[in-house]
C-alpha atoms as a PDB file:
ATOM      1  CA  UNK A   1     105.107 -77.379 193.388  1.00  0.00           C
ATOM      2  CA  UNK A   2     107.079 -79.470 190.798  1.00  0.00           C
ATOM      3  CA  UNK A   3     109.973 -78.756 188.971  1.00  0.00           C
ATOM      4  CA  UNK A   4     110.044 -78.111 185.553  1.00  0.00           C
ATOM      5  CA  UNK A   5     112.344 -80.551 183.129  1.00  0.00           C
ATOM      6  CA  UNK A   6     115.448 -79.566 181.330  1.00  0.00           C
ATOM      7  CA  UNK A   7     115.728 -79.456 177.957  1.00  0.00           C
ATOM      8  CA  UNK A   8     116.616 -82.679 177.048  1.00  0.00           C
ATOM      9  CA  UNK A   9     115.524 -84.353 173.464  1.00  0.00           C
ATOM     10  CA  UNK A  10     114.071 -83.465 170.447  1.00  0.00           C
ATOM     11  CA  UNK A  11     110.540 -83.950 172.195  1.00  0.00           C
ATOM     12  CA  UNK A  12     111.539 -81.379 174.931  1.00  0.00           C
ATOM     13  CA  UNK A  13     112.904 -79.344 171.477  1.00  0.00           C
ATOM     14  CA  UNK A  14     109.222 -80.003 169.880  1.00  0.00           C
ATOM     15  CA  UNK A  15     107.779 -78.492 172.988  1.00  0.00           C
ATOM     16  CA  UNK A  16     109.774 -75.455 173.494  1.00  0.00           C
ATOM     17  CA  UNK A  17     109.329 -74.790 169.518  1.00  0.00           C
ATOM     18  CA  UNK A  18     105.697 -75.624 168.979  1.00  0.00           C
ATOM     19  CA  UNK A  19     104.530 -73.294 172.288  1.00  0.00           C
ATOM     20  CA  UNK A  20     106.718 -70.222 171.245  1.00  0.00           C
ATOM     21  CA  UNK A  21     105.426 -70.208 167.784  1.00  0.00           C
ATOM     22  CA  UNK A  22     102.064 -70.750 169.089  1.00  0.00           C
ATOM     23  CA  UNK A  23     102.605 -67.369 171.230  1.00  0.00           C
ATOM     24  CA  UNK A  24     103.936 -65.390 168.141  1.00  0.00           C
ATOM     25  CA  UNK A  25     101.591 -66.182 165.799  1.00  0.00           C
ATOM     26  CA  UNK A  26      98.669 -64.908 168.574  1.00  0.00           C
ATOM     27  CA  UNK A  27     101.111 -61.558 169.286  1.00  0.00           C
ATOM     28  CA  UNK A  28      99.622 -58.372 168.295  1.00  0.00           C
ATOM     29  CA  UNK A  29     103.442 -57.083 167.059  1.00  0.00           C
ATOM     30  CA  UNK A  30     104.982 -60.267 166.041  1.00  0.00           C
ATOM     31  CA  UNK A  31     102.285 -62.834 164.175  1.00  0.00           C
ATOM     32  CA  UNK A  32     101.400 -60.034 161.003  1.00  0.00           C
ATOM     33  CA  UNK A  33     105.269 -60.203 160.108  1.00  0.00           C
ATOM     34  CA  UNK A  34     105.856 -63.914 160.838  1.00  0.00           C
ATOM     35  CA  UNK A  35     102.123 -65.209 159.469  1.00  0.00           C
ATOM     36  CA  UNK A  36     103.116 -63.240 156.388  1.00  0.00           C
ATOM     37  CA  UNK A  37     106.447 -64.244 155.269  1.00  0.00           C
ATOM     38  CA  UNK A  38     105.744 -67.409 156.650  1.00  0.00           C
ATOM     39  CA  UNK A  39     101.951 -68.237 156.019  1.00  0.00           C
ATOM     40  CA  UNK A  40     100.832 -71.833 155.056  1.00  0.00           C
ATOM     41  CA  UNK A  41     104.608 -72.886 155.384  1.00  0.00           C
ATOM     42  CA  UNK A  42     104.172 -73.330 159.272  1.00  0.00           C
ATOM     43  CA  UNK A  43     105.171 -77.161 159.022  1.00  0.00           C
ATOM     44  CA  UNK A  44     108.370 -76.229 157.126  1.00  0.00           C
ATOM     45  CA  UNK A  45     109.341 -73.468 159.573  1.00  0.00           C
ATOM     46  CA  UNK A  46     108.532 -74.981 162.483  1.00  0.00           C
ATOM     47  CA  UNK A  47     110.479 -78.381 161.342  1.00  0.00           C
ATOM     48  CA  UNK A  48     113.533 -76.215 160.260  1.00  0.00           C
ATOM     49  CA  UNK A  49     113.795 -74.993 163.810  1.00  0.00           C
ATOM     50  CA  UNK A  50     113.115 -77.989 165.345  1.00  0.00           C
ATOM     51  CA  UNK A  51     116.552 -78.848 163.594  1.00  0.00           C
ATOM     52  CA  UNK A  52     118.394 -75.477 164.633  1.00  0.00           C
ATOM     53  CA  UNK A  53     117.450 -76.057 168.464  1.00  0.00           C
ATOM     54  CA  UNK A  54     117.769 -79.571 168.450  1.00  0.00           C
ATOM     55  CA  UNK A  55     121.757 -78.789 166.543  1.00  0.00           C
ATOM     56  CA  UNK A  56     122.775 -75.940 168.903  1.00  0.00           C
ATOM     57  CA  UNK A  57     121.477 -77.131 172.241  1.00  0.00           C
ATOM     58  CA  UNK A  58     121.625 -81.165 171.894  1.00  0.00           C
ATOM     59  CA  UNK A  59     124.746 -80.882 169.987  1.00  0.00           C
ATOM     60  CA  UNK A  60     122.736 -83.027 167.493  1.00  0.00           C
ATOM     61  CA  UNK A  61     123.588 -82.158 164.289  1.00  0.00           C
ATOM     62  CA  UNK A  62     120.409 -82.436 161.809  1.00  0.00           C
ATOM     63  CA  UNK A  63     120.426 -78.289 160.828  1.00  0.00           C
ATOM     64  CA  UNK A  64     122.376 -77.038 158.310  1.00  0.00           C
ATOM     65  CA  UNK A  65     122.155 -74.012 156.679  1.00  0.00           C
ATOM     66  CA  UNK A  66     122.260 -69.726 157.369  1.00  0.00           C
ATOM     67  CA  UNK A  67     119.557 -68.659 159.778  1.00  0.00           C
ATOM     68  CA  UNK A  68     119.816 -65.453 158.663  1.00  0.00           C
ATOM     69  CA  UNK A  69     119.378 -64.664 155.124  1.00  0.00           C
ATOM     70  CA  UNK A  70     115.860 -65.474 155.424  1.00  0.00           C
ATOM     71  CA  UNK A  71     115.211 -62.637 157.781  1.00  0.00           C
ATOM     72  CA  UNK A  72     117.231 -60.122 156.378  1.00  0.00           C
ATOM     73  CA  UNK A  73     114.163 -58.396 154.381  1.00  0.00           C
ATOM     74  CA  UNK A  74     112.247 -58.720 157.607  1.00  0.00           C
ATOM     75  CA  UNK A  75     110.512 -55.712 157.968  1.00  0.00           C
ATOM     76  CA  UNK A  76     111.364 -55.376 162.227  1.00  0.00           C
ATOM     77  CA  UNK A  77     113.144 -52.853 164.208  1.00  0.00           C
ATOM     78  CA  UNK A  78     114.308 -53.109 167.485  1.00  0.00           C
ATOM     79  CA  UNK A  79     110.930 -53.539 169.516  1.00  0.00           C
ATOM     80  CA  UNK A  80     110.415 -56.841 166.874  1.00  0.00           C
ATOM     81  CA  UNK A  81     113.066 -58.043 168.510  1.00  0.00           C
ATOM     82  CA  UNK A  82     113.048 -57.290 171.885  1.00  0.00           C
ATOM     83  CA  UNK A  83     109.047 -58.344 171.984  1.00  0.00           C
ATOM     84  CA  UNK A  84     110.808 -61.714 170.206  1.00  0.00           C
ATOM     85  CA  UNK A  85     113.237 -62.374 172.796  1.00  0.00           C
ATOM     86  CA  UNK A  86     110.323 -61.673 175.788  1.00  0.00           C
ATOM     87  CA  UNK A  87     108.386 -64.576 174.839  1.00  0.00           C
ATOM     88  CA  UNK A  88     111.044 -66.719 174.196  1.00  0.00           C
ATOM     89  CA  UNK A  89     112.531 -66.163 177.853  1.00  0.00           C
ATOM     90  CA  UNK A  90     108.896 -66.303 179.516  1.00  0.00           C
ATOM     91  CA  UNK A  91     108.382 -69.839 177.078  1.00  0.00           C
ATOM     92  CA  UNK A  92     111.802 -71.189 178.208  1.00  0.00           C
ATOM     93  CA  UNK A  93     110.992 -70.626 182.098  1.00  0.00           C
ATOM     94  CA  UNK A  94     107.524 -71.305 181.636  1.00  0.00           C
ATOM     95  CA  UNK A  95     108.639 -74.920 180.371  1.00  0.00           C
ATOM     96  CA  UNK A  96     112.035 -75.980 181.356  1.00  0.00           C
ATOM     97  CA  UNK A  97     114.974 -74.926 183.949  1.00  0.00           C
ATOM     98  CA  UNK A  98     118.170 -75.969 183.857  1.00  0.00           C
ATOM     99  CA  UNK A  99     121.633 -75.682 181.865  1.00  0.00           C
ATOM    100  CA  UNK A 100     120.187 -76.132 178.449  1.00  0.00           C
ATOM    101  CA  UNK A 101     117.376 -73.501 179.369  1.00  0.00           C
ATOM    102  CA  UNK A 102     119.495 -70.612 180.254  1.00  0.00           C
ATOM    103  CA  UNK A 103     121.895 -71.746 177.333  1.00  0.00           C
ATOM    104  CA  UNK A 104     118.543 -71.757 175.017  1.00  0.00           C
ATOM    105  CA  UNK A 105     117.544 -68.167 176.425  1.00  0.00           C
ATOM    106  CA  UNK A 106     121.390 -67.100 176.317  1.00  0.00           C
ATOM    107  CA  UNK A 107     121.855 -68.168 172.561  1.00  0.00           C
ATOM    108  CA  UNK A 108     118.428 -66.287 171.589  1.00  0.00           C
ATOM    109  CA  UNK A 109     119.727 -62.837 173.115  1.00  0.00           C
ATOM    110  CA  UNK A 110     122.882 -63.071 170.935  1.00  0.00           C
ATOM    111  CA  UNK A 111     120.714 -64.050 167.973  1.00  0.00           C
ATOM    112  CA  UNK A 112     118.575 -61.184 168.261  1.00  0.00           C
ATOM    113  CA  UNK A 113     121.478 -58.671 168.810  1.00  0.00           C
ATOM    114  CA  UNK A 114     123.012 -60.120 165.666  1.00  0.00           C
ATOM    115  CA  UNK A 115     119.851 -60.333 163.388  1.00  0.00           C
ATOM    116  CA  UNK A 116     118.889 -56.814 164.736  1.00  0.00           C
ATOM    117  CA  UNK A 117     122.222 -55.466 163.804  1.00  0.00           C
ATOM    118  CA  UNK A 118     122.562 -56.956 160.464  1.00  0.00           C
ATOM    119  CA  UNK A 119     118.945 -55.748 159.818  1.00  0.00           C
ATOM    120  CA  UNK A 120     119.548 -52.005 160.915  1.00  0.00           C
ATOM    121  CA  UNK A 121     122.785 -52.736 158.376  1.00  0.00           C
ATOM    122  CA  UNK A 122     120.802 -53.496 155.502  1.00  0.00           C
ATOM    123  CA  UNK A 123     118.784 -51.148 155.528  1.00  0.00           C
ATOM    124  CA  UNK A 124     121.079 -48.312 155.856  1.00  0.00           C
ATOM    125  CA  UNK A 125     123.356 -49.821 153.091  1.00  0.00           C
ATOM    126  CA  UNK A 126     121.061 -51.606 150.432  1.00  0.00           C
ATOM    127  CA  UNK A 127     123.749 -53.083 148.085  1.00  0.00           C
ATOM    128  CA  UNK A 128     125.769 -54.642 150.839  1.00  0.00           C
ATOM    129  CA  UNK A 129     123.775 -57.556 152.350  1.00  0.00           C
ATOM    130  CA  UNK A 130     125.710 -60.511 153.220  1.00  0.00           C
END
């Protein structure tokens, strides 16, 4: 049995991106909410985190901007998020192992929390978004 690669360059970043998406857009819970906010921007989106990954992991910095303002009309609760973070874990282990892998899995549990948080936020106080 062979061992899988670490994370390593944007091409490793390409992977890891391109085969998660993949999996959301084909999820019963998750691809109605992304393939509408998103739909025939896929390129864009999947470019933009292409960037993010390739800035927080490779400590190559090509992303700039607010990753969450975009999501904070999301219409997701809780099991959005927890369904989100499943297939990003089983993606990650599927692909790679290594230091960047658990950091890429660690990073995406803190995002979630956060996103989830400032979602449930939002929605209990309207005029307040950030």
């Amino acid at each position: 049995m062979h061992q899988q690669p670490e994370i390593l360059s944007l091409n490793d970043i390409k992977k890891l991106v391109d085969t998660f998406y993949e999996r959301i857009r084909e999820d019963k819970l998750l691809g109605p909410v992304f393939n509408e906010r998103i739909q025939d921007r896929w390129p864009v989106h999947l470019e933009k985190m292409y960037k993010f990954w390739q800035t927080v992991l490779l400590q190559e910095h090509t992303y700039f901007g607010s990753p969450f303002p975009p999501h904070a009309q999301l219409p997701v609760g809780h099991a959005h998020f927890a369904a989100w973070l499943k297939l990003f874990n089983t993606t990650v282990d599927e692909l790679f192992t290594g230091e960047k892998a658990e950091e890429a899995k660690w990073r995406a549990a803190k995002m979630a929390e956060m996103f989830a948080a400032k979602i449930d936020y939002a929605k209990k106080n309207p005029f307040n978004i950030q």
